[in-house]
N, C-alpha and C. Protein backbone atom coordinates (compact mmCIF):
# COMPACT_ATOMS: atom_id res chain seq x y z
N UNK A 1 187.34 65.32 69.50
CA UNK A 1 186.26 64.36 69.61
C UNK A 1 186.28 63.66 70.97
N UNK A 2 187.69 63.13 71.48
CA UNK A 2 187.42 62.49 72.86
C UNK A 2 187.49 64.16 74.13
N UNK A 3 187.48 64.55 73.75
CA UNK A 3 186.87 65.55 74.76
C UNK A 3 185.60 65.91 74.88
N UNK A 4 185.17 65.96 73.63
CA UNK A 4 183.45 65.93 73.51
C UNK A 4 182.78 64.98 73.97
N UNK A 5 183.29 63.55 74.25
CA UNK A 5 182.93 62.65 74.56
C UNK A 5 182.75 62.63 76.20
N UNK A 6 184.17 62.46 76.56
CA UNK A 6 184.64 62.70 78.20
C UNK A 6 183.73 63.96 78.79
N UNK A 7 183.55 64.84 78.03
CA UNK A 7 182.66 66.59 78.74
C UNK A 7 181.71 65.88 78.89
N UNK A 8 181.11 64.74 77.51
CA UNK A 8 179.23 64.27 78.27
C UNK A 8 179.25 63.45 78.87
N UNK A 9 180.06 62.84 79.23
CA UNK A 9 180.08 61.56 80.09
C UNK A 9 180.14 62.11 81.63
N UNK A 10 180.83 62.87 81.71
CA UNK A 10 181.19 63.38 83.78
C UNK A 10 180.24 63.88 83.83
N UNK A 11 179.67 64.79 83.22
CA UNK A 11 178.33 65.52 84.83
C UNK A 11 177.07 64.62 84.68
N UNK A 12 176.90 63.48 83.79
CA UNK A 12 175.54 62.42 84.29
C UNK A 12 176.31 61.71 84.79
N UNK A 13 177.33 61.40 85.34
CA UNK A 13 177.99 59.84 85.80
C UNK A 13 177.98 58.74 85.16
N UNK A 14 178.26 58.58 84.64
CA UNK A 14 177.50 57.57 82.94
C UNK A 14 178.94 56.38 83.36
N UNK A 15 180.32 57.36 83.92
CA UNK A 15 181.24 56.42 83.91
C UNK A 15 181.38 55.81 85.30
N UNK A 16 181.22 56.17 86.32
CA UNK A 16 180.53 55.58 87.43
C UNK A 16 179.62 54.88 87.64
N UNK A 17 178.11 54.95 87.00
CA UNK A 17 177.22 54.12 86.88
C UNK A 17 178.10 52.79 86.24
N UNK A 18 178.84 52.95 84.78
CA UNK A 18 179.09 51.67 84.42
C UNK A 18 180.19 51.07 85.16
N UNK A 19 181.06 51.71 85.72
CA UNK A 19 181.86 50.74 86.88
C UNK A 19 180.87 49.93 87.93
N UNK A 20 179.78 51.01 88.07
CA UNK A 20 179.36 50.39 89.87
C UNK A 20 178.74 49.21 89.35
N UNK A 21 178.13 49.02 88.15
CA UNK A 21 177.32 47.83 87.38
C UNK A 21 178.15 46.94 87.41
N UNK A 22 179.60 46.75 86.57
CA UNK A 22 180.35 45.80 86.11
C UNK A 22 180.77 45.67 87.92
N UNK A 23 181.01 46.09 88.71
CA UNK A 23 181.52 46.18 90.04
C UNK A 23 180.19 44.81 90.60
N UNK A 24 179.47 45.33 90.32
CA UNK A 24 177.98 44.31 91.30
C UNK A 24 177.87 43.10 90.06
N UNK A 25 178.04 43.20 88.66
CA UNK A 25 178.41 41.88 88.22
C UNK A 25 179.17 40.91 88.27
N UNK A 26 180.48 41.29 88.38
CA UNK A 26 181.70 40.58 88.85
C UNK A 26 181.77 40.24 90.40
N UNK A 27 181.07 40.96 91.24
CA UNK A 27 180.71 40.53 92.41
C UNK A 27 179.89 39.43 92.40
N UNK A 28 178.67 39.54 92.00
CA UNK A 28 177.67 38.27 92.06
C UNK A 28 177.64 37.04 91.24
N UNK A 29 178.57 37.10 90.34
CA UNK A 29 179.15 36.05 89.04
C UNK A 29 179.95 35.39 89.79
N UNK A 30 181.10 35.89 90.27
CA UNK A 30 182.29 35.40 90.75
C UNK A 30 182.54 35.90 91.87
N UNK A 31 182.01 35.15 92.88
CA UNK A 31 182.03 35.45 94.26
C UNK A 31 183.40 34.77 95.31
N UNK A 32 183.92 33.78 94.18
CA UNK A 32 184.82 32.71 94.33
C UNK A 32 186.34 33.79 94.60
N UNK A 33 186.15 34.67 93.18
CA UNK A 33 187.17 35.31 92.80
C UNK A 33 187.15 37.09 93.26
N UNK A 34 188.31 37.49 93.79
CA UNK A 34 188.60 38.92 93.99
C UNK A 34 188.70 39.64 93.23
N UNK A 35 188.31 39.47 91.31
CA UNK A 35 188.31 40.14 90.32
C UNK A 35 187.38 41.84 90.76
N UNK A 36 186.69 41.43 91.51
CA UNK A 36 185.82 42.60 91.57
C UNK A 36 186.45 43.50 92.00
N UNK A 37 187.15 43.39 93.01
CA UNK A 37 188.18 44.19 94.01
C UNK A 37 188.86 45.43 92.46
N UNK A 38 188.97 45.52 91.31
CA UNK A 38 189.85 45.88 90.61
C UNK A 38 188.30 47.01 90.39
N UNK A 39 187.36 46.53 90.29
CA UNK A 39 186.47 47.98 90.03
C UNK A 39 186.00 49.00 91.22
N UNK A 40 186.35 48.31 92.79
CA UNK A 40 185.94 48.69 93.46
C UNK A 40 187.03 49.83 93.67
N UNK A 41 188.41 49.89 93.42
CA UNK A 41 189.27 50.88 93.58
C UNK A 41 189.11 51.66 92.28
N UNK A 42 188.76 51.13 91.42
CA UNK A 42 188.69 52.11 90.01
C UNK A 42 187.16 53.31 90.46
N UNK A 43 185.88 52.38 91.28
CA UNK A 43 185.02 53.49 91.22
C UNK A 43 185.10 54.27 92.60
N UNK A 44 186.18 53.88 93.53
CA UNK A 44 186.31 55.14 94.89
C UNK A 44 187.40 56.26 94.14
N UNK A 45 188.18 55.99 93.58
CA UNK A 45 188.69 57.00 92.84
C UNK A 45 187.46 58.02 91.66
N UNK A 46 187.08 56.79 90.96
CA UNK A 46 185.93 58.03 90.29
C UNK A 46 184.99 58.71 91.23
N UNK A 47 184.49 58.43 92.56
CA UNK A 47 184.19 59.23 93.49
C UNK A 47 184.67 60.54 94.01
N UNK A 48 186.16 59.85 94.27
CA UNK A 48 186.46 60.93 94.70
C UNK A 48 187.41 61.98 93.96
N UNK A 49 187.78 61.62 92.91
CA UNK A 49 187.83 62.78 91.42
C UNK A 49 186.74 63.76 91.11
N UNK A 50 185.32 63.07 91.58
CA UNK A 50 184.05 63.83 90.95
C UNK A 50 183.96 64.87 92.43
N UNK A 51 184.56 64.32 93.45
CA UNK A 51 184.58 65.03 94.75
C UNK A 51 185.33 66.57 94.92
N UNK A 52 186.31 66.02 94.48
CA UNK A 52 187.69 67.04 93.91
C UNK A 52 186.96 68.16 93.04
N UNK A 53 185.97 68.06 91.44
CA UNK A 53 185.74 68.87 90.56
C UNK A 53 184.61 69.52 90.85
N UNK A 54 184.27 68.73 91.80
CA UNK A 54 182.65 69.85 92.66
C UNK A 54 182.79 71.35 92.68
N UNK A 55 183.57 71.74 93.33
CA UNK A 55 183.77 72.88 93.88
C UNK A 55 184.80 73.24 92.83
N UNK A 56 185.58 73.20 92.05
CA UNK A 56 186.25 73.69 90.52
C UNK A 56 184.77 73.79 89.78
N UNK A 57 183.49 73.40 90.00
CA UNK A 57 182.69 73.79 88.56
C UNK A 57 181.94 74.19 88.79
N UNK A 58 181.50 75.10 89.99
CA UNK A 58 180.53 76.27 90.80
C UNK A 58 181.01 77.79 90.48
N UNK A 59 180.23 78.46 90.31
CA UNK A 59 180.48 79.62 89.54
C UNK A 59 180.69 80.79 90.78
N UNK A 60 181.40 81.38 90.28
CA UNK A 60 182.26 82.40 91.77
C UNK A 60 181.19 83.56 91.83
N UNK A 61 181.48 83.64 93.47
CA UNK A 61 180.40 84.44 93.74
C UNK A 61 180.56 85.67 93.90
N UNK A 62 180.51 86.81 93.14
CA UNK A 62 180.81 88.27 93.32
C UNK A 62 180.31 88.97 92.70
């Protein structure tokens, strides 16, 4: 079941979209506080994980 879940969630970005949201809420709420800083490394990693599986999920050419 959590694989079925995780498979629909990565190729729309569904989990990136909701970091970059909570990322620009905690930014503009609490501008006082560096809380945000904790989504901003959570969504350059989901960047660049989705960067990494690009080219693992293209179909070989022969």
């Amino acid at each position: 079941m959590n694989g079925q879940i995780i498979s629909s969630l990565v190729p729309f970005g569904t989990a990136s979209k909701l970091v970059l949201l909570l990322d620009a809420i905690f930014f503009l709420t609490m501008n006082a506080t560096t809380l945000h800083f904790a989504f901003s490394v959570t969504l350059s990693k989901l960047y660049t994980n989705s960067l990494y599986a690009t080219p693992n999920s293209r179909a070989s050419f022969e």
